[in-house]
PDB file of N, CA and C in Angstrom:
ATOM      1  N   UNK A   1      84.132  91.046 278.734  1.00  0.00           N
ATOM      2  CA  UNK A   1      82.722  91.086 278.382  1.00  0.00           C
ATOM      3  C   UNK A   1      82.115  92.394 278.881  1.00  0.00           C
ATOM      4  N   UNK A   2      81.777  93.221 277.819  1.00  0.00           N
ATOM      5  CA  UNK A   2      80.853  94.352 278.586  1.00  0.00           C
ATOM      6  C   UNK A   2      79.531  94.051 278.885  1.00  0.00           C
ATOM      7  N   UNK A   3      79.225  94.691 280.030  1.00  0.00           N
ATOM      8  CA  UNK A   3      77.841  94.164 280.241  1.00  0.00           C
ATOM      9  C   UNK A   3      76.770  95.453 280.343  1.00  0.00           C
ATOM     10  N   UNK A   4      77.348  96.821 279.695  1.00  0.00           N
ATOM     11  CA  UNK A   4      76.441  97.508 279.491  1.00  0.00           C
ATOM     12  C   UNK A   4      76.792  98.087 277.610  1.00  0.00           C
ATOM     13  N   UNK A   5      75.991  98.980 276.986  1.00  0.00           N
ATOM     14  CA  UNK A   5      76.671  99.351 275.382  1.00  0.00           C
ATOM     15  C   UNK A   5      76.013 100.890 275.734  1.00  0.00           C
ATOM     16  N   UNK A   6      76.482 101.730 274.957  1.00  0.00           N
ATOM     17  CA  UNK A   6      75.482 102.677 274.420  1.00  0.00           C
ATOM     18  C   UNK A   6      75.071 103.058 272.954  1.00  0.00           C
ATOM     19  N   UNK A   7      74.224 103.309 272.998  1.00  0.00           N
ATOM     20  CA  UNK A   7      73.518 103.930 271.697  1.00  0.00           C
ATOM     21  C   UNK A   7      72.753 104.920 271.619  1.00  0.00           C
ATOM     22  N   UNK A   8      72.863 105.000 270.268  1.00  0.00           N
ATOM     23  CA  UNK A   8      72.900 106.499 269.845  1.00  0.00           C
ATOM     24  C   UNK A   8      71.856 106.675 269.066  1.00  0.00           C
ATOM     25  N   UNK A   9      70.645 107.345 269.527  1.00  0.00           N
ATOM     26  CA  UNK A   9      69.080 106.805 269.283  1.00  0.00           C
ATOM     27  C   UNK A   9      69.271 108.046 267.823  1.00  0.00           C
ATOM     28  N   UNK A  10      68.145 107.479 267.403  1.00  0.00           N
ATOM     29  CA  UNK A  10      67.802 108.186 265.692  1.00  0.00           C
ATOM     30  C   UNK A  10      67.716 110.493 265.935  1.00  0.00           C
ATOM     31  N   UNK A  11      67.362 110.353 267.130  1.00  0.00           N
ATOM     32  CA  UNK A  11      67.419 112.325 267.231  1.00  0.00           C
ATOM     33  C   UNK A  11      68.783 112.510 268.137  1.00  0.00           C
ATOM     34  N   UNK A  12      69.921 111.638 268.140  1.00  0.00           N
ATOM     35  CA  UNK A  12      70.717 112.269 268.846  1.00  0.00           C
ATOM     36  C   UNK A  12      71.020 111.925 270.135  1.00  0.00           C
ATOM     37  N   UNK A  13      69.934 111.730 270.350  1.00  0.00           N
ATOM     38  CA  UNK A  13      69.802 111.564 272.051  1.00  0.00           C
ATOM     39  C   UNK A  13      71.351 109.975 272.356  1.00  0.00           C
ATOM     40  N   UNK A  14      71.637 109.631 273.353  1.00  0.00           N
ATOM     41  CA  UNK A  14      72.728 108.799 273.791  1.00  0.00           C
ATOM     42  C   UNK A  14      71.935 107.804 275.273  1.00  0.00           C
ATOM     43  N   UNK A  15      71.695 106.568 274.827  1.00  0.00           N
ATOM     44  CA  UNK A  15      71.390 105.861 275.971  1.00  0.00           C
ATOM     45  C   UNK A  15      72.627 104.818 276.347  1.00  0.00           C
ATOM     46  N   UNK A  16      72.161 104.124 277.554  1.00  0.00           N
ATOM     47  CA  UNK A  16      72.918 102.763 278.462  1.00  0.00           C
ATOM     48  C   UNK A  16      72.118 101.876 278.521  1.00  0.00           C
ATOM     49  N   UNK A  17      72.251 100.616 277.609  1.00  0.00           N
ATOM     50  CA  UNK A  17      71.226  99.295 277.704  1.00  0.00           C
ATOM     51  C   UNK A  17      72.210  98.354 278.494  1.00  0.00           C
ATOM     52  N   UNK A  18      71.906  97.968 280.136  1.00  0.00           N
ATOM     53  CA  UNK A  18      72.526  96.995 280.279  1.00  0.00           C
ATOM     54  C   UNK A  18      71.568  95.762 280.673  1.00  0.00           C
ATOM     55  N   UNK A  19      72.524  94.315 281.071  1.00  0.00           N
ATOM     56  CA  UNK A  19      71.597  93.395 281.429  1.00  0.00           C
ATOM     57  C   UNK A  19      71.471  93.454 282.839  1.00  0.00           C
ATOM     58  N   UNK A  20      70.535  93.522 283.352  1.00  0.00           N
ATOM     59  CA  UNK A  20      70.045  93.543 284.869  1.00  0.00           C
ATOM     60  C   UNK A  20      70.147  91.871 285.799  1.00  0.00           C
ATOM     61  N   UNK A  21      70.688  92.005 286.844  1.00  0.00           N
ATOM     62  CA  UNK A  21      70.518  90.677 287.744  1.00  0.00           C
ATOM     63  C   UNK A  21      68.993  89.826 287.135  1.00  0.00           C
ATOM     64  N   UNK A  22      68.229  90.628 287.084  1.00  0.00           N
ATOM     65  CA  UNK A  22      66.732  89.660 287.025  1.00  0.00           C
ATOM     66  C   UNK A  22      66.514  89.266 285.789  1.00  0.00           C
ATOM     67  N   UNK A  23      67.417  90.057 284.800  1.00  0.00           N
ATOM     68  CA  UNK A  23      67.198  89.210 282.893  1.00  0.00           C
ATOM     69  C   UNK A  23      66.494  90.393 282.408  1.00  0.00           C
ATOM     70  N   UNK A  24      66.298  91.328 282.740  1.00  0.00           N
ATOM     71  CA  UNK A  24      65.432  92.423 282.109  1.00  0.00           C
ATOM     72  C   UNK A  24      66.807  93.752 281.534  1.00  0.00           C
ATOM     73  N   UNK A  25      66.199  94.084 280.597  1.00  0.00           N
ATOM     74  CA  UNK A  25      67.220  95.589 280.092  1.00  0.00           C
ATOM     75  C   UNK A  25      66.838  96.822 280.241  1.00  0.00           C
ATOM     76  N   UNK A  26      67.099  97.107 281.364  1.00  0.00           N
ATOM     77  CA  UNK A  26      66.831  98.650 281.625  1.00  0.00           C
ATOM     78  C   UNK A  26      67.724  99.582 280.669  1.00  0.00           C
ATOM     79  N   UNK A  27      67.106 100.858 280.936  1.00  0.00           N
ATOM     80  CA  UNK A  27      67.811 101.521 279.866  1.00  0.00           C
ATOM     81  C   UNK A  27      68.184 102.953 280.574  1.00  0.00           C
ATOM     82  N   UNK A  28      69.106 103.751 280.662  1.00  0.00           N
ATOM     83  CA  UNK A  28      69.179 104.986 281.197  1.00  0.00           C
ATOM     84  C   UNK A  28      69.081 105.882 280.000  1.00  0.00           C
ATOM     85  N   UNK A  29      68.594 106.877 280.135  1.00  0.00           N
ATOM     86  CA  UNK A  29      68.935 107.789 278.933  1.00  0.00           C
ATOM     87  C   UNK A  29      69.959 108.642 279.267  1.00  0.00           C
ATOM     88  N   UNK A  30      70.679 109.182 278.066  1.00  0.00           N
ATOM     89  CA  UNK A  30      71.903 110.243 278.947  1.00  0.00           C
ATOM     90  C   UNK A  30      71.525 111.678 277.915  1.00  0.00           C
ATOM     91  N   UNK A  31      70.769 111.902 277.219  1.00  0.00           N
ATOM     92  CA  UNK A  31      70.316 113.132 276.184  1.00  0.00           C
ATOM     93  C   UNK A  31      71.457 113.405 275.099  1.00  0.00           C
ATOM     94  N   UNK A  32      71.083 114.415 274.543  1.00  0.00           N
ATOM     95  CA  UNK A  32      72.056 114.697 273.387  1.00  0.00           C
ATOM     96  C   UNK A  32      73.257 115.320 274.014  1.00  0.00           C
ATOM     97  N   UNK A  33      73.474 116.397 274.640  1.00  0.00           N
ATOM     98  CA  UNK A  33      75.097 117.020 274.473  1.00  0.00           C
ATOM     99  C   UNK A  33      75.709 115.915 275.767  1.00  0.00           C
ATOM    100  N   UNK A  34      75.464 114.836 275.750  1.00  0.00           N
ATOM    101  CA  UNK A  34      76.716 114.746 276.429  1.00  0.00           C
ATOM    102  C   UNK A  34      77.496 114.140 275.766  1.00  0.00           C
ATOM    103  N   UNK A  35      78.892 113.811 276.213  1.00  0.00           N
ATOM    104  CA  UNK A  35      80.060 113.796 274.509  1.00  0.00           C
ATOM    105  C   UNK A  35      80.094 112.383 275.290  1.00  0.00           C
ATOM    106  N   UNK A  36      80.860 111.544 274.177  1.00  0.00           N
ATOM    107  CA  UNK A  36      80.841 110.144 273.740  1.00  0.00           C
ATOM    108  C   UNK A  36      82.141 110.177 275.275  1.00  0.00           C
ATOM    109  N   UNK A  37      83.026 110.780 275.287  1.00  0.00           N
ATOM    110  CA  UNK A  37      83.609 110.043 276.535  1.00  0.00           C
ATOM    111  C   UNK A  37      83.383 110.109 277.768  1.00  0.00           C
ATOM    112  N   UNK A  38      81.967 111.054 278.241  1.00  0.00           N
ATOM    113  CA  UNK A  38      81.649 110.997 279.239  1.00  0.00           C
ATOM    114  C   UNK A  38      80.216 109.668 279.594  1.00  0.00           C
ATOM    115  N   UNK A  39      79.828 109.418 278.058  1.00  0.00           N
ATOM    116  CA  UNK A  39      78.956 108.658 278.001  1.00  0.00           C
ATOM    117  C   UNK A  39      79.655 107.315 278.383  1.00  0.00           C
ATOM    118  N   UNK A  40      81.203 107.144 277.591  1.00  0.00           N
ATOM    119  CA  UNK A  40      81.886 105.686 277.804  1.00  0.00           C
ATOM    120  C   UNK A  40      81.834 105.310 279.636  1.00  0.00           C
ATOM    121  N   UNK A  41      82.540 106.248 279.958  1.00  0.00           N
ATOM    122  CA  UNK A  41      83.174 106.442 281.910  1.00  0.00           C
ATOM    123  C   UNK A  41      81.430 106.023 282.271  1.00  0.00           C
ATOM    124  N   UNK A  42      80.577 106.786 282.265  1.00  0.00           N
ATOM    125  CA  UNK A  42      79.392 106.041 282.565  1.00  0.00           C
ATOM    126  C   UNK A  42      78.679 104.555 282.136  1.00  0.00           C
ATOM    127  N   UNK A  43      79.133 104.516 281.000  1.00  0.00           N
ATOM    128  CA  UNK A  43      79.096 102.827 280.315  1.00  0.00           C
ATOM    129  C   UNK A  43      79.722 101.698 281.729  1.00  0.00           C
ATOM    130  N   UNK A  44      80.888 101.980 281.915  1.00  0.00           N
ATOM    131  CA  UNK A  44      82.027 101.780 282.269  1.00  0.00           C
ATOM    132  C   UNK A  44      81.370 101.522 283.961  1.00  0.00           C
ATOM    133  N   UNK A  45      80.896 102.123 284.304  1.00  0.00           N
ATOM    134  CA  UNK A  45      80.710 102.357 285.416  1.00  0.00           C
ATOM    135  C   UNK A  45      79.275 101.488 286.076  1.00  0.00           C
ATOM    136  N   UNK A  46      78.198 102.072 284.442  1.00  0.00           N
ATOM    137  CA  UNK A  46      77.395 100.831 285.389  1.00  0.00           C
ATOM    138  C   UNK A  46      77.405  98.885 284.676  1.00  0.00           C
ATOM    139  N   UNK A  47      78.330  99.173 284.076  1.00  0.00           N
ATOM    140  CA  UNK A  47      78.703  97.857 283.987  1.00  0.00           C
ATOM    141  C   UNK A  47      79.416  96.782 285.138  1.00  0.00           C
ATOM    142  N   UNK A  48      80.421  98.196 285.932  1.00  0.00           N
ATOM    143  CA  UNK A  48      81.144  97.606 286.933  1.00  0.00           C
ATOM    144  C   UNK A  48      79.999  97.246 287.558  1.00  0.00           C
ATOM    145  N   UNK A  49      78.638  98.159 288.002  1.00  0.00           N
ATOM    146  CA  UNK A  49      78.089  98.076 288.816  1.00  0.00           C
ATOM    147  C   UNK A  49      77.181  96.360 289.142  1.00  0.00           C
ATOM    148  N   UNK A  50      76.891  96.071 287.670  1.00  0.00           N
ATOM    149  CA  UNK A  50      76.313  94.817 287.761  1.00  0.00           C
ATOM    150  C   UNK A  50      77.343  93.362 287.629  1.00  0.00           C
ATOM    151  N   UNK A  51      78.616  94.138 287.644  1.00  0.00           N
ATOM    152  CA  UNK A  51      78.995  92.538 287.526  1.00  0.00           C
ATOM    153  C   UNK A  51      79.669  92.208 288.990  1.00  0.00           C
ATOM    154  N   UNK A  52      79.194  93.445 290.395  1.00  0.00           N
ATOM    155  CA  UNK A  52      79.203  93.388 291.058  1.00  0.00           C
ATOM    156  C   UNK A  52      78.153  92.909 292.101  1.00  0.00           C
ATOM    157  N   UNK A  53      77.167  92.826 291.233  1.00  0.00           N
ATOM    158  CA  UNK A  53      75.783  92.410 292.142  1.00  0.00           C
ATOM    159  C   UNK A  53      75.680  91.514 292.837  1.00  0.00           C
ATOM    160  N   UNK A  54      75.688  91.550 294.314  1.00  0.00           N
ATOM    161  CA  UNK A  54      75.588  90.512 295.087  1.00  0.00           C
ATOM    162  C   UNK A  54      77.094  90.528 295.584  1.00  0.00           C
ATOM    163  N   UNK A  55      77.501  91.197 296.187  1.00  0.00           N
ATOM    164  CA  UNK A  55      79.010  91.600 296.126  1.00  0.00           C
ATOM    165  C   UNK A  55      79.864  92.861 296.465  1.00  0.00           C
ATOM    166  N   UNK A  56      78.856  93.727 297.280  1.00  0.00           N
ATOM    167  CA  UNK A  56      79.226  94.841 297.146  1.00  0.00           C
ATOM    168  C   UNK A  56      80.642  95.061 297.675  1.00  0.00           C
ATOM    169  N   UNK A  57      81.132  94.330 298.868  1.00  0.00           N
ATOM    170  CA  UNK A  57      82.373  94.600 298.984  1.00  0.00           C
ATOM    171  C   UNK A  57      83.814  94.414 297.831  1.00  0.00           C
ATOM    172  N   UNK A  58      83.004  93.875 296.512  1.00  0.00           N
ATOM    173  CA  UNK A  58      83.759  94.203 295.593  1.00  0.00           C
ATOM    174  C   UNK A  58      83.387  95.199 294.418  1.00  0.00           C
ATOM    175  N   UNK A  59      82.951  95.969 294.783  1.00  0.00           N
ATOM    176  CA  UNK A  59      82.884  97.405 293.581  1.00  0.00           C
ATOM    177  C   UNK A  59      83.734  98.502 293.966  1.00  0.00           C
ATOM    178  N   UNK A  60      84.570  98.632 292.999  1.00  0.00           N
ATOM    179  CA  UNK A  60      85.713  99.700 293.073  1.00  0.00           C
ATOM    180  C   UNK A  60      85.848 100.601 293.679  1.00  0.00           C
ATOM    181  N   UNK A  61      86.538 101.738 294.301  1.00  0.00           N
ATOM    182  CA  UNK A  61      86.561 102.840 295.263  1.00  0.00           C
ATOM    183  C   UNK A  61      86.105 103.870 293.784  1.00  0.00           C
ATOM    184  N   UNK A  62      86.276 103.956 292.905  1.00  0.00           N
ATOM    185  CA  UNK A  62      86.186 104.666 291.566  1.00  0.00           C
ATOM    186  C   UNK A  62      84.906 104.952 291.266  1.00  0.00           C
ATOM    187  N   UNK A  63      84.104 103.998 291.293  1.00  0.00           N
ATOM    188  CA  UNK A  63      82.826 103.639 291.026  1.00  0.00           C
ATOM    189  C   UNK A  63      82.133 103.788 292.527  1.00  0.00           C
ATOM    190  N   UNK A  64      82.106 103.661 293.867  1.00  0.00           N
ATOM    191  CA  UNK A  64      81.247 104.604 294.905  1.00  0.00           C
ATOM    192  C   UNK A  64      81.974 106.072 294.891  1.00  0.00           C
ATOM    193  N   UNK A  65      82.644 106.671 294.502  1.00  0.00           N
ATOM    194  CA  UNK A  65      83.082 107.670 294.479  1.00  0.00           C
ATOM    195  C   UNK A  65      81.872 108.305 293.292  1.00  0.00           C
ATOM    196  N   UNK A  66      81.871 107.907 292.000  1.00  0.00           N
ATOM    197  CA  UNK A  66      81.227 108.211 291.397  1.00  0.00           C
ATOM    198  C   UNK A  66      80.244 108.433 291.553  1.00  0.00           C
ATOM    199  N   UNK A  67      79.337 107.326 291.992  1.00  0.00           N
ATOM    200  CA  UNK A  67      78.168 107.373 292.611  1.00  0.00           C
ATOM    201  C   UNK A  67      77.778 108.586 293.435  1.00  0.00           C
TER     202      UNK A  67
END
């Protein structure tokens, strides 16, 4: 189950809609040049981040590195 997507707004631009602990969808924007696989690894990443919530001793060494 992913728990974040991105999309690819009408000028280009590239966002991250995920679902938040509290039920709300925040959104990050990531702008136009950044390329689709740096956008995924960030997908990727804050997805880990929430299906870690409440849990931190389980979020990846990959993902605080990133951070």
């Amino acid at each position: 189950m992913i728990m974040a997507s991105i999309t690819n707004d009408p000028n280009g631009r590239k966002r991250i809609t995920f679902e938040a602990p509290n039920g709300t969808r925040p959104t990050i924007r990531l702008g136009k040049d950044v390329p689709m696989s740096l956008a995924e690894t960030y997908r990727d990443n804050v997805g880990k981040l929430v299906a870690c919530h409440g849990h931190p001793e389980a979020v990846p060494e990959t993902v605080l590195r990133w951070l």
